[in-house]
N, C-alpha and C. Protein backbone atom coordinates (compact mmCIF):
# COMPACT_ATOMS: atom_id res chain seq x y z
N UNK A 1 106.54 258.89 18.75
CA UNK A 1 105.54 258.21 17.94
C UNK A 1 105.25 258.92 16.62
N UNK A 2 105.11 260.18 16.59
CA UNK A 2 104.62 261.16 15.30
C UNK A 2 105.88 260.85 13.94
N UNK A 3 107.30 260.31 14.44
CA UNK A 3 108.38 259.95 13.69
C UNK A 3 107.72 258.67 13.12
N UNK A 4 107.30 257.73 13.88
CA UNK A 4 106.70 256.46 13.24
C UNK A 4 105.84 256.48 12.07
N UNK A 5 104.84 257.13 12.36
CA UNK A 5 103.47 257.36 11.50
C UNK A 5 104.11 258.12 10.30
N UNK A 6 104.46 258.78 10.43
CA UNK A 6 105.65 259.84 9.35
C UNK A 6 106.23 258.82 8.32
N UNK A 7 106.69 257.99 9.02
CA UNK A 7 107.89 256.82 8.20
C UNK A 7 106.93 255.90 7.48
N UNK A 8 106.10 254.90 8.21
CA UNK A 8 104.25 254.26 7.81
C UNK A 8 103.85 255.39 7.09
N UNK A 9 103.96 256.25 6.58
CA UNK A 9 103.06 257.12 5.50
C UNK A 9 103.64 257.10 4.15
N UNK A 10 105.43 257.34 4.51
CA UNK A 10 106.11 257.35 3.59
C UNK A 10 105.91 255.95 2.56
N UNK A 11 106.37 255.11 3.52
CA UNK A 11 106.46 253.43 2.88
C UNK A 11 105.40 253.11 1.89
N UNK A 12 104.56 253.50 2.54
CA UNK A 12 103.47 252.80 1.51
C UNK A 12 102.40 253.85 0.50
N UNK A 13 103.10 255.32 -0.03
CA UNK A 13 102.80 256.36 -0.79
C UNK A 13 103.05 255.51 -1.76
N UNK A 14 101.51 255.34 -3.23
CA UNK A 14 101.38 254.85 -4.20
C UNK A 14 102.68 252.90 -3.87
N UNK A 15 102.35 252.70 -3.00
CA UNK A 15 103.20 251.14 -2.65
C UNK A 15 102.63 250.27 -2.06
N UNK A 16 101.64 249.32 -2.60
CA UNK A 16 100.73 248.81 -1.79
C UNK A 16 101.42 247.39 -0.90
N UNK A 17 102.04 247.70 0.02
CA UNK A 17 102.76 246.75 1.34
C UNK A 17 101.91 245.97 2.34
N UNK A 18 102.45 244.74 2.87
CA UNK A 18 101.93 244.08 3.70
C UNK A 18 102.59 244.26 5.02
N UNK A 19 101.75 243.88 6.13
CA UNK A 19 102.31 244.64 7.36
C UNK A 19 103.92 244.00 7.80
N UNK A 20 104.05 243.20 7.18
CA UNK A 20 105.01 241.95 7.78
C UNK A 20 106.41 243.03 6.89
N UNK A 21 106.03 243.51 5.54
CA UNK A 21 107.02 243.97 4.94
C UNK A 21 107.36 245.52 5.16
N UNK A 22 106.08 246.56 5.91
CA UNK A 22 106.35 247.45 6.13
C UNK A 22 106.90 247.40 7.59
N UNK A 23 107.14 246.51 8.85
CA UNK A 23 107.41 245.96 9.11
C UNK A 23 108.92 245.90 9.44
N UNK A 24 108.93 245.20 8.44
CA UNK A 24 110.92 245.00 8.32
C UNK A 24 111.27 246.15 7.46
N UNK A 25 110.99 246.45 7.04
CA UNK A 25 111.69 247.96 6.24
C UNK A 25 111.49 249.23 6.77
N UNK A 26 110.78 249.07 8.28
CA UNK A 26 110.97 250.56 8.70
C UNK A 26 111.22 250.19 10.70
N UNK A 27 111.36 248.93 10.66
CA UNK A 27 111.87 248.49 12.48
C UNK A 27 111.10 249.14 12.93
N UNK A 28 109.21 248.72 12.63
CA UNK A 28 108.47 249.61 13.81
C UNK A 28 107.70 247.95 13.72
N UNK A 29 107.72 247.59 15.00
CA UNK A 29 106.96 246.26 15.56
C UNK A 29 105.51 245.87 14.73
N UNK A 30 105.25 244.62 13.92
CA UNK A 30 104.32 244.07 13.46
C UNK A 30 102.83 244.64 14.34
N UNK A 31 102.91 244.52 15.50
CA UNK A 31 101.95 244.53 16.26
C UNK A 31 101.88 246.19 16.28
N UNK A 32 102.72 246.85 16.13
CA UNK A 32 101.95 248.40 16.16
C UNK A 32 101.15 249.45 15.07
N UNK A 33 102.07 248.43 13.64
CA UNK A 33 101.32 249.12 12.66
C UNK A 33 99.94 249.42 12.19
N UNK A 34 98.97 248.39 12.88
CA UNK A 34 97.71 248.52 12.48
C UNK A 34 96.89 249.76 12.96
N UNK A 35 97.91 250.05 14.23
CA UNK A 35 97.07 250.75 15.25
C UNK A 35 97.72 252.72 14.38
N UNK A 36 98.85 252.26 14.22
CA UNK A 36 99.63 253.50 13.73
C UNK A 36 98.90 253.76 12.30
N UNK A 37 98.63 252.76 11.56
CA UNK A 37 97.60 252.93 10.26
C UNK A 37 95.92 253.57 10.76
N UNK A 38 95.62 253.30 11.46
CA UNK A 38 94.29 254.15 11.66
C UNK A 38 94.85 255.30 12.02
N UNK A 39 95.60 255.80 12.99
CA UNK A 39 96.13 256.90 13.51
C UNK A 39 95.96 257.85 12.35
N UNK A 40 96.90 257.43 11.39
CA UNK A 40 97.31 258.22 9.91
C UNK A 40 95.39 258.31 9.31
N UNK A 41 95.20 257.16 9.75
CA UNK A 41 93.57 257.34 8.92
C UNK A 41 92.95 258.69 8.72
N UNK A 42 93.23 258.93 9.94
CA UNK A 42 92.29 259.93 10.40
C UNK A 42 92.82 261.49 9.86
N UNK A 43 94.14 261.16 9.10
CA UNK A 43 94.38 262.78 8.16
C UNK A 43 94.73 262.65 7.07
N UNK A 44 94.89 261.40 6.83
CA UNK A 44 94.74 260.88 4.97
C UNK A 44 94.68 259.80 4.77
N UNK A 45 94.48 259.40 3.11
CA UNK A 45 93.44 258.28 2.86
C UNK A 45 94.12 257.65 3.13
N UNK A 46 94.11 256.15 3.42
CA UNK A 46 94.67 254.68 3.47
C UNK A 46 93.36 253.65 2.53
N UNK A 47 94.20 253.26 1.94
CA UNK A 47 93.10 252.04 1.35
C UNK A 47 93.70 250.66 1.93
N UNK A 48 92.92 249.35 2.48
CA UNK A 48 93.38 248.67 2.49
C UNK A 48 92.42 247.55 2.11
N UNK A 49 93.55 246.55 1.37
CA UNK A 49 92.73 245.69 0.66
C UNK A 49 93.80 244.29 0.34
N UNK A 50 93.25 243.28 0.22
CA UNK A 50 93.74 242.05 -0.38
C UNK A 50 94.37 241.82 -2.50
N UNK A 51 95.50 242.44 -2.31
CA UNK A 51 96.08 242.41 -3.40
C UNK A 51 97.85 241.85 -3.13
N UNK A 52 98.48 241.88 -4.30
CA UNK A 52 100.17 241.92 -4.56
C UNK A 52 100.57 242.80 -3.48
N UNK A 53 101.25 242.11 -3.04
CA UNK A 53 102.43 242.92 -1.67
C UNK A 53 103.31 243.51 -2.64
N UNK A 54 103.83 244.55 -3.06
CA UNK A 54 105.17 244.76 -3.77
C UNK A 54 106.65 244.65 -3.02
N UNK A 55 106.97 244.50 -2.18
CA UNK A 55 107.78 244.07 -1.79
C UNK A 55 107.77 242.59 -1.75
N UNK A 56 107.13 241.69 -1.47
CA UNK A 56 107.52 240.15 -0.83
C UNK A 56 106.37 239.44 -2.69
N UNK A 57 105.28 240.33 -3.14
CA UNK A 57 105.18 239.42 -4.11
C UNK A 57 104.08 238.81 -3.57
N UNK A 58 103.43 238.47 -2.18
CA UNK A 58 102.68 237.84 -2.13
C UNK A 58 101.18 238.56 -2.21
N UNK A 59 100.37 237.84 -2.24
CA UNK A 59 99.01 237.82 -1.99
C UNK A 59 98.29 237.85 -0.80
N UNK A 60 97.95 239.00 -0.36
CA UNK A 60 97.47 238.77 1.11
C UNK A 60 97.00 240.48 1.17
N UNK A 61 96.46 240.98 2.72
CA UNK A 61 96.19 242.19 3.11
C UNK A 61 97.31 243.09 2.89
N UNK A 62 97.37 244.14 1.94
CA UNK A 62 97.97 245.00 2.11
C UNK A 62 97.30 247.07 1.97
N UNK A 63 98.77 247.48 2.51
CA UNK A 63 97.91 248.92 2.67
C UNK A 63 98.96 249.82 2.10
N UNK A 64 97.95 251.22 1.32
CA UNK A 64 98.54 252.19 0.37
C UNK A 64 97.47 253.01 0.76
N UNK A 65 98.38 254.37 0.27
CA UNK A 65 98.22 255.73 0.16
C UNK A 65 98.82 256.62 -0.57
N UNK A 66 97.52 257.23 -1.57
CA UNK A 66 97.95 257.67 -2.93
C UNK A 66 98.02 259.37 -2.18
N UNK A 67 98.76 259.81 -3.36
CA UNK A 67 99.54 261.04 -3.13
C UNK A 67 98.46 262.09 -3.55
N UNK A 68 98.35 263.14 -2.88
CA UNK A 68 97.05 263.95 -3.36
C UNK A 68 96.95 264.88 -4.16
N UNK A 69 96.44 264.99 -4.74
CA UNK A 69 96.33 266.03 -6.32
C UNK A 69 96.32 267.19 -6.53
């Protein structure tokens, strides 16, 4: 599991993604990422919010994490 969250951290550093697209670009099940996104919560930031998916373009919930200073 710690490989998962690792990979979900990577994807969406300064990349604000929707779950459907982080998703297919890292073969970890729709249904686990939300749970694997709090996981990460809890040792660095996640913002999540209703903007541009950069991958798919659309408009909907997506989630990022900016790189720390």
């Amino acid at each position: 599991m710690p490989e998962k969250g690792a990979l979900l951290a990577v994807l969406i550093i300064e990349r604000p993604l929707c779950v459907d697209c982080i998703a297919e670009k890292s073969a970890i099940r729709a249904d686990e990422i939300e749970p694997l996104l709090a996981r990460i919560a809890t040792r660095i930031a996640i913002t999540s919010a209703v903007d541009r998916c950069r991958a798919c373009g659309e408009t909907k919930k997506v989630h990022i994490s900016s790189r720390a200073e």
